[in-house]
N, C-alpha and C. Protein backbone atom coordinates (compact mmCIF):
# COMPACT_ATOMS: atom_id res chain seq x y z
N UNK A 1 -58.48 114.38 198.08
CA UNK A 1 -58.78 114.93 199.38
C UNK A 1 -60.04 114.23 199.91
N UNK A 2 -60.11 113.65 201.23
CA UNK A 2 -61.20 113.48 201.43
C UNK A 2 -62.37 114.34 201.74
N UNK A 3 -63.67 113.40 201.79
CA UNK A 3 -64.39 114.42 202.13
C UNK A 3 -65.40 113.89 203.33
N UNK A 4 -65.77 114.55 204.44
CA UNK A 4 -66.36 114.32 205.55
C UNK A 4 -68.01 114.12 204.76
N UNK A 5 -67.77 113.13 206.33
CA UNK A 5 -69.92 112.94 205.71
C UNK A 5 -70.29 113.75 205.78
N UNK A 6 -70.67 115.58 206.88
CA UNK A 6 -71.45 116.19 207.19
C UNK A 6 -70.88 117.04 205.55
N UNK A 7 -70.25 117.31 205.21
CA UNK A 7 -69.57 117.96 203.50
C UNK A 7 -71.12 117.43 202.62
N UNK A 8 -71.62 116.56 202.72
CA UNK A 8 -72.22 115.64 201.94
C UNK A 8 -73.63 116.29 202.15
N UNK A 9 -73.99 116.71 203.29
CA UNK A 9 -75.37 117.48 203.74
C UNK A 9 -75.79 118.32 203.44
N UNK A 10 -76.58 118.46 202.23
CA UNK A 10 -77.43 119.75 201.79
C UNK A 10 -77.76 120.66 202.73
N UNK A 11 -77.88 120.41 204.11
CA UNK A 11 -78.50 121.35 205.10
C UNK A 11 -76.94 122.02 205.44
N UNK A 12 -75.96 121.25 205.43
CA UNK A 12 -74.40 122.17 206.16
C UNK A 12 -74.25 123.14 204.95
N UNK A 13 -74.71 122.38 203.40
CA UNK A 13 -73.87 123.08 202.27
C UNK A 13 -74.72 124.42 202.59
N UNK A 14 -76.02 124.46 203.29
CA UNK A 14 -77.09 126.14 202.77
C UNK A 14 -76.53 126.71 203.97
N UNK A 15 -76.20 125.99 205.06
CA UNK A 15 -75.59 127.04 206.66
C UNK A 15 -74.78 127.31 206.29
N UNK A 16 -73.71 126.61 205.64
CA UNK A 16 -72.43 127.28 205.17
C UNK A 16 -72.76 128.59 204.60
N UNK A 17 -73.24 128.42 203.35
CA UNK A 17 -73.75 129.29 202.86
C UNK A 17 -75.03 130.80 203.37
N UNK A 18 -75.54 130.52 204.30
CA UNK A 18 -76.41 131.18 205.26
C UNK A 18 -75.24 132.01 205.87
N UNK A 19 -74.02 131.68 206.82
CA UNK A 19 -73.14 132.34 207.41
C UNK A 19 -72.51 132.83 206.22
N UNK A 20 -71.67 132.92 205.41
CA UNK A 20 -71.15 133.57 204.21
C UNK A 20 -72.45 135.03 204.00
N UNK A 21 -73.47 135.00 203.75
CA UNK A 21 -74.44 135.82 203.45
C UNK A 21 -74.25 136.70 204.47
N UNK A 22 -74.68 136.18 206.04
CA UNK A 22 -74.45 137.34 206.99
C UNK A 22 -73.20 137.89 207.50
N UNK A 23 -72.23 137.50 206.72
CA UNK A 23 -70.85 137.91 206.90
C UNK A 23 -70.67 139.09 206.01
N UNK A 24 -71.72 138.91 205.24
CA UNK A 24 -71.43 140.08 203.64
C UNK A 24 -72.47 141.08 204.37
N UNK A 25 -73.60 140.88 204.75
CA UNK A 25 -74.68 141.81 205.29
C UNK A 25 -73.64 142.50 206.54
N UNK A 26 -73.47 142.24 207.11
CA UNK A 26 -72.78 142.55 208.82
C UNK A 26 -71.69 143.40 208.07
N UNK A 27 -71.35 142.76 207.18
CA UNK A 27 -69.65 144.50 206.89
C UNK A 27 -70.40 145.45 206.48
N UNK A 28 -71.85 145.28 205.59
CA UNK A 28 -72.12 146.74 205.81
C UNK A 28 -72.83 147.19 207.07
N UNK A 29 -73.05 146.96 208.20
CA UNK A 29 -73.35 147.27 209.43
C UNK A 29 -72.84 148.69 209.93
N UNK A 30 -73.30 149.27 210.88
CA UNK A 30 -72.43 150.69 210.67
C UNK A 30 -71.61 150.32 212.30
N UNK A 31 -70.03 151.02 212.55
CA UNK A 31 -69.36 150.69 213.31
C UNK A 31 -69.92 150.11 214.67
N UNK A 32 -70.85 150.96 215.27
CA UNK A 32 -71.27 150.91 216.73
C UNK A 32 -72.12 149.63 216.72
N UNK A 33 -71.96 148.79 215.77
CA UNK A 33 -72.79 147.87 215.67
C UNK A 33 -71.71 146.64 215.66
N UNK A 34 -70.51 146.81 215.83
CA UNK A 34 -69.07 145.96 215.21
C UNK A 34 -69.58 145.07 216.48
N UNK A 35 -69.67 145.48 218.09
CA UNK A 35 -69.93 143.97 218.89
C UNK A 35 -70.57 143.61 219.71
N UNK A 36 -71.85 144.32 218.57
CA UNK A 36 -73.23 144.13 219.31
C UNK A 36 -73.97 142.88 218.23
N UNK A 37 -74.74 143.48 217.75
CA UNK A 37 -75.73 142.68 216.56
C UNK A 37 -74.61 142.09 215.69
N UNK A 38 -73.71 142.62 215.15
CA UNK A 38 -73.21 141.74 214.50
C UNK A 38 -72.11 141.10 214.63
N UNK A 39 -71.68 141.29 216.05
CA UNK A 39 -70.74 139.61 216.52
C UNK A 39 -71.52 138.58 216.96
N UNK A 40 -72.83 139.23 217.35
CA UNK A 40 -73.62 138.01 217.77
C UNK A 40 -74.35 137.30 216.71
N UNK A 41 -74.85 137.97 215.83
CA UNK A 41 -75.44 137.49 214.29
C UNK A 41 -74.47 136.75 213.44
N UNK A 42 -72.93 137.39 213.49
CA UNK A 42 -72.10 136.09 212.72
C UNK A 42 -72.08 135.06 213.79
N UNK A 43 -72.01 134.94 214.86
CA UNK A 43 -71.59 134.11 216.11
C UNK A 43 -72.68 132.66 215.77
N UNK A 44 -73.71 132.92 215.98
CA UNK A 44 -75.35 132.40 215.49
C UNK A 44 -75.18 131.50 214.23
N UNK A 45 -74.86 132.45 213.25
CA UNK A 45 -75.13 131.90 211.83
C UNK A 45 -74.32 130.90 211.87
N UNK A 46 -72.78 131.44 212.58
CA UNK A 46 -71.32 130.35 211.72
C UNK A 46 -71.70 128.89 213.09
N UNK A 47 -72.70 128.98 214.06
CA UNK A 47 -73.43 127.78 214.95
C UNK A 47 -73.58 126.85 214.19
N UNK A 48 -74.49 127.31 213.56
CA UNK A 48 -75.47 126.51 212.94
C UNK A 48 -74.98 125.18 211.74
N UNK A 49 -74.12 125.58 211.44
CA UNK A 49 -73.12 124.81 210.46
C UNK A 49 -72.11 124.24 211.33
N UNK A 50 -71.81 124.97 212.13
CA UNK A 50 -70.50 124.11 213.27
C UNK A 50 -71.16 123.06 213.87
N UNK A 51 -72.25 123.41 214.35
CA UNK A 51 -72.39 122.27 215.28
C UNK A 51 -72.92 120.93 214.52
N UNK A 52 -73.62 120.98 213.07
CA UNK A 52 -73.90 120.10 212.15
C UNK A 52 -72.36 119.49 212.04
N UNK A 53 -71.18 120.14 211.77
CA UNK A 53 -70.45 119.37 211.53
C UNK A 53 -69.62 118.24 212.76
N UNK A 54 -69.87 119.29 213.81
CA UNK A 54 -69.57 118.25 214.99
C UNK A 54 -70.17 117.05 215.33
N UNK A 55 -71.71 117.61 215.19
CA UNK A 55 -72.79 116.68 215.45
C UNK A 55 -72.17 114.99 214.73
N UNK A 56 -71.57 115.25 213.60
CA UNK A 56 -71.44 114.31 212.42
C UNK A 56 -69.93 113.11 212.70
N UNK A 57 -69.52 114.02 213.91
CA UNK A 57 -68.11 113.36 214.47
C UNK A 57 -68.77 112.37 215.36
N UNK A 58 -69.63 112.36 216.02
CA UNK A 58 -69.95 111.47 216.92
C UNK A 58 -70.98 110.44 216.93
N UNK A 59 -70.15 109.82 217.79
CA UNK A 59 -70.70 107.93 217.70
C UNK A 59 -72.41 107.66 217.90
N UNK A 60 -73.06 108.13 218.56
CA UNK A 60 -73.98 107.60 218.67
C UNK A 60 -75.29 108.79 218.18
N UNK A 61 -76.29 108.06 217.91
CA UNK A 61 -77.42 108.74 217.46
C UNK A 61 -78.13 109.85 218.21
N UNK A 62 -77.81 109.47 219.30
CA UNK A 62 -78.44 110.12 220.26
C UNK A 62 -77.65 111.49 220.72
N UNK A 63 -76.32 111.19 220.45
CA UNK A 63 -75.14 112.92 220.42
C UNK A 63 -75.27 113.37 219.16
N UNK A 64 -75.61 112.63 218.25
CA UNK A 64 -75.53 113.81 216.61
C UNK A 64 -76.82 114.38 216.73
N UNK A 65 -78.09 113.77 217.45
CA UNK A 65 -79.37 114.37 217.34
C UNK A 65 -79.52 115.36 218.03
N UNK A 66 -78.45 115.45 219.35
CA UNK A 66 -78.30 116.25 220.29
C UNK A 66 -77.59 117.58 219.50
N UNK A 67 -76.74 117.62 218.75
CA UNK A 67 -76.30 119.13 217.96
C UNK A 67 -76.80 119.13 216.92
N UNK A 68 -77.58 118.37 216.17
CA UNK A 68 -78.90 118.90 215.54
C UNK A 68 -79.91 119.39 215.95
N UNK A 69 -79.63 119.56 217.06
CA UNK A 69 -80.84 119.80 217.86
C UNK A 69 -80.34 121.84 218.03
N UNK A 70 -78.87 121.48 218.77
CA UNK A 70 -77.83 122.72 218.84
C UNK A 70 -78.41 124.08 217.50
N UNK A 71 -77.50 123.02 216.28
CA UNK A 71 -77.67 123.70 215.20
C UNK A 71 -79.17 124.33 215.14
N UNK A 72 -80.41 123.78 215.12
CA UNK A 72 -81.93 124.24 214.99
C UNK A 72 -82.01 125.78 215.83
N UNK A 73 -80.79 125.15 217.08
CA UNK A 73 -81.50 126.32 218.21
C UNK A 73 -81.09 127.56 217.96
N UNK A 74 -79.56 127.36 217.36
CA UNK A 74 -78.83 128.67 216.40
C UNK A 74 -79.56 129.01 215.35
N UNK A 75 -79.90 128.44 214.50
CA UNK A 75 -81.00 129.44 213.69
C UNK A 75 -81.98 130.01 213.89
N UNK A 76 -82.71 129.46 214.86
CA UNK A 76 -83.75 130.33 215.69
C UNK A 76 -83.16 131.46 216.20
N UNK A 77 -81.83 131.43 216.90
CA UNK A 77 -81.04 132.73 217.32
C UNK A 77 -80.90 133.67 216.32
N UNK A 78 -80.40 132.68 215.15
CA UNK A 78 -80.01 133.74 213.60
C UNK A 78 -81.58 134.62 213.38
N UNK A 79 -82.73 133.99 213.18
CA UNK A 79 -83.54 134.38 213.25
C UNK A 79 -84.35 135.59 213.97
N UNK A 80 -84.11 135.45 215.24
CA UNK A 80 -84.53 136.50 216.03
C UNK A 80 -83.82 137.82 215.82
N UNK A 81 -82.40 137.89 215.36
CA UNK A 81 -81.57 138.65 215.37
C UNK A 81 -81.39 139.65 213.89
N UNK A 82 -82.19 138.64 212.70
CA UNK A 82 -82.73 139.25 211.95
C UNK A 82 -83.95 139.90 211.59
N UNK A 83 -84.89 139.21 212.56
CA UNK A 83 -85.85 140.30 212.68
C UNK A 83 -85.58 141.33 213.27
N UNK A 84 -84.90 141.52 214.39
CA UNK A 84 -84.19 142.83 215.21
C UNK A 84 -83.36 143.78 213.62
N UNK A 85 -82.83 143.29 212.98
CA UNK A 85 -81.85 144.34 212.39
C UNK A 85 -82.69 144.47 211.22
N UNK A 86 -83.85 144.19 210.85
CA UNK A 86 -85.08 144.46 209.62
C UNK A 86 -85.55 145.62 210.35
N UNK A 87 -86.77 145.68 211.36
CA UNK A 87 -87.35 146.23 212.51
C UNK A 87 -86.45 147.53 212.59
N UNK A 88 -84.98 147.37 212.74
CA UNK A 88 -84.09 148.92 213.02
C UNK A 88 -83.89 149.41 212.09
N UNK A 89 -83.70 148.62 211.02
CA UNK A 89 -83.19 149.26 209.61
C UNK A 89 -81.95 149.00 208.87
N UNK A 90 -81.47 147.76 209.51
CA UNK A 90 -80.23 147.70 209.49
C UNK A 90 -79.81 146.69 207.74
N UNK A 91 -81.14 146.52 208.03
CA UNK A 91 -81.34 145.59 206.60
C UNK A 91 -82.58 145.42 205.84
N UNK A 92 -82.48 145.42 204.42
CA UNK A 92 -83.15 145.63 203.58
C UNK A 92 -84.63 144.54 203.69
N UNK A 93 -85.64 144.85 203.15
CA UNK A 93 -86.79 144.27 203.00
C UNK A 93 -86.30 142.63 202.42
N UNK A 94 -85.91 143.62 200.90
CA UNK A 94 -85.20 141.90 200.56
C UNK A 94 -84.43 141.06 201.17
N UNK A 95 -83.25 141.67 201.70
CA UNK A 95 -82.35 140.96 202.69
C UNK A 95 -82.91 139.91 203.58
N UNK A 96 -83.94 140.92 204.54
CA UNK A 96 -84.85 139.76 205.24
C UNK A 96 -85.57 138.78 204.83
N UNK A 97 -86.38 139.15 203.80
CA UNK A 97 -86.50 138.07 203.34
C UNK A 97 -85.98 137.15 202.35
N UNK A 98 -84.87 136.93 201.75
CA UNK A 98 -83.96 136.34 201.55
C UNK A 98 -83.20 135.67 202.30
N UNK A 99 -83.44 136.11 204.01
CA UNK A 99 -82.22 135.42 204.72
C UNK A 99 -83.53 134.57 205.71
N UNK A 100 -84.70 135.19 205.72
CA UNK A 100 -85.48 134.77 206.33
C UNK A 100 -85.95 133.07 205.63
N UNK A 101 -86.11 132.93 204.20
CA UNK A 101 -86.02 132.11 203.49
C UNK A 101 -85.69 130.83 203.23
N UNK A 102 -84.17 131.34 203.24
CA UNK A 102 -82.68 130.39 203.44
C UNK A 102 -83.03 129.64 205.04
N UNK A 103 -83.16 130.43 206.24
CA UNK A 103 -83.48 130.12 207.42
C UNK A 103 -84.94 129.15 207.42
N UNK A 104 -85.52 129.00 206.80
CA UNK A 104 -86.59 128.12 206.60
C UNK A 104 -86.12 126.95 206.25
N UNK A 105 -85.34 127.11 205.10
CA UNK A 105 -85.10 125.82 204.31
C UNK A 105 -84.25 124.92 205.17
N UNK A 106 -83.19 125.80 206.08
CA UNK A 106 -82.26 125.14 206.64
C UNK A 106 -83.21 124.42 208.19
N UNK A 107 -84.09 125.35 208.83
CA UNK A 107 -84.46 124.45 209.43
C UNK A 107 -85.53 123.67 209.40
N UNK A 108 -85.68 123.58 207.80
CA UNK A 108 -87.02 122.03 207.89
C UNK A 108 -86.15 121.20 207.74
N UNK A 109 -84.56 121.10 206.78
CA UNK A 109 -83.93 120.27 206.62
C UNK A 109 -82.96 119.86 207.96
N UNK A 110 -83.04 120.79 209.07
CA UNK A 110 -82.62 120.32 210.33
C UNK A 110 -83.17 119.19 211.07
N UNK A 111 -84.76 119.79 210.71
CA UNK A 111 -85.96 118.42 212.08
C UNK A 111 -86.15 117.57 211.02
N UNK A 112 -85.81 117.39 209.58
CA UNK A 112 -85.71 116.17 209.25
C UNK A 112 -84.26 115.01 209.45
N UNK A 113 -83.70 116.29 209.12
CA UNK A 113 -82.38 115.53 210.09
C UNK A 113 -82.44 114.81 211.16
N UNK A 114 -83.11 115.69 212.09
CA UNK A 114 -82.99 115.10 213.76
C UNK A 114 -84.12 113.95 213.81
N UNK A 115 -85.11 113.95 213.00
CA UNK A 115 -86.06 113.29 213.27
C UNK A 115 -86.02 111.88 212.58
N UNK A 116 -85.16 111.71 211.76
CA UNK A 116 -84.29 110.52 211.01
C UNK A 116 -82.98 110.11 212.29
N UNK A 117 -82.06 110.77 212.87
CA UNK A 117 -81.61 110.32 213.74
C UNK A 117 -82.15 109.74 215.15
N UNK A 118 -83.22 110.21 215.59
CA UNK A 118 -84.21 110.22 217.02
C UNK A 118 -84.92 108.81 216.16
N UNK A 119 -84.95 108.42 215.03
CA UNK A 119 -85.51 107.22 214.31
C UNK A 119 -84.68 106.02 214.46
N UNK A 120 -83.02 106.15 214.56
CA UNK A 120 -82.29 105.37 214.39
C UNK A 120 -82.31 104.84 215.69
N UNK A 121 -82.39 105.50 216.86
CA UNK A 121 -82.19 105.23 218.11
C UNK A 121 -82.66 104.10 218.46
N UNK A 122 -84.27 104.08 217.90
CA UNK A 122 -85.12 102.70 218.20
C UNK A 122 -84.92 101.04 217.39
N UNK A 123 -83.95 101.76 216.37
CA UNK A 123 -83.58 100.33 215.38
C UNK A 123 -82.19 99.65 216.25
C-alpha cells in the first residue's frame, strides 16, 4: 500500500491523534452539548490534520505553507474551545492539560513546518 508524504509527518501522526482524543472526550459531553461545543471542537481538531494533509497535495511552497498556516489556525480554534469546556466543567483538569499539551507540541511542529516551507520559497 502506498503511503502519502504528509502519513510520514510526525505533526499529522499527533493531529491525527489530537482529533481521536477529542472524539473520545466529546462522547462524554452531555446531550445539549451534541451541536454546540462539540461539533465545533471535533470540527477544529479533525482541521488541523485535514488541512496538513491537503496542504501536502500541492505544488508549490507557497500553497502547502498556506494550509500550514490553515492547520496552526485550527488549533488555536481547538484551543480556545478547550479552554471554554475546562472553565464550564465539561472537562477534567487532566484532560486539559493533556490536550492542552498535545496542542503545543502540534503547534511548534506546525511553525516549523511552515517556516521550512516559507524557506523553500527563496531557494
Amino acid at each position: 500500500m502506498y503511503t502519502y508524504s504528509f502519513e510520514k509527518l510526525e505533526v499529522w501522526v499527533k493531529s491525527k491523534e489530537f482529533a481521536k482524543t477529542i472524539y473520545k472526550l466529546t462522547s462524554l459531553f452531555p446531550d445539549t452539548e451534541k451541536f454546540n461545543l462539540t461539533s465545533q471542537l471535533k470540527r477544529s481538531s479533525i482541521s488541523i490534520s485535514s488541512n496538513i494533509a491537503e496542504g501536502s497535495a500541492r505544488n508549490s511552497y507557497k500553497d502547502k505553507a498556506h494550509f500550514t498556516t490553515i492547520a496552526f489556525s485550527s488549533a488555536v480554534e481547538a484551543l480556545n474551545q478547550i479552554i471554554i469546556c475546562f472553565e464550564i466543567g465539561l472537562i477534567s483538569q487532566q484532560d486539559y492539560n493533556d490536550s492542552r499539551n498535545l496542542l503545543e507540541s502540534i503547534t511548534n511542529k506546525l511553525n516549523a513546518l511552515r517556516n521550512y516551507q516559507i524557506q523553500q520559497l527563496t531557494k
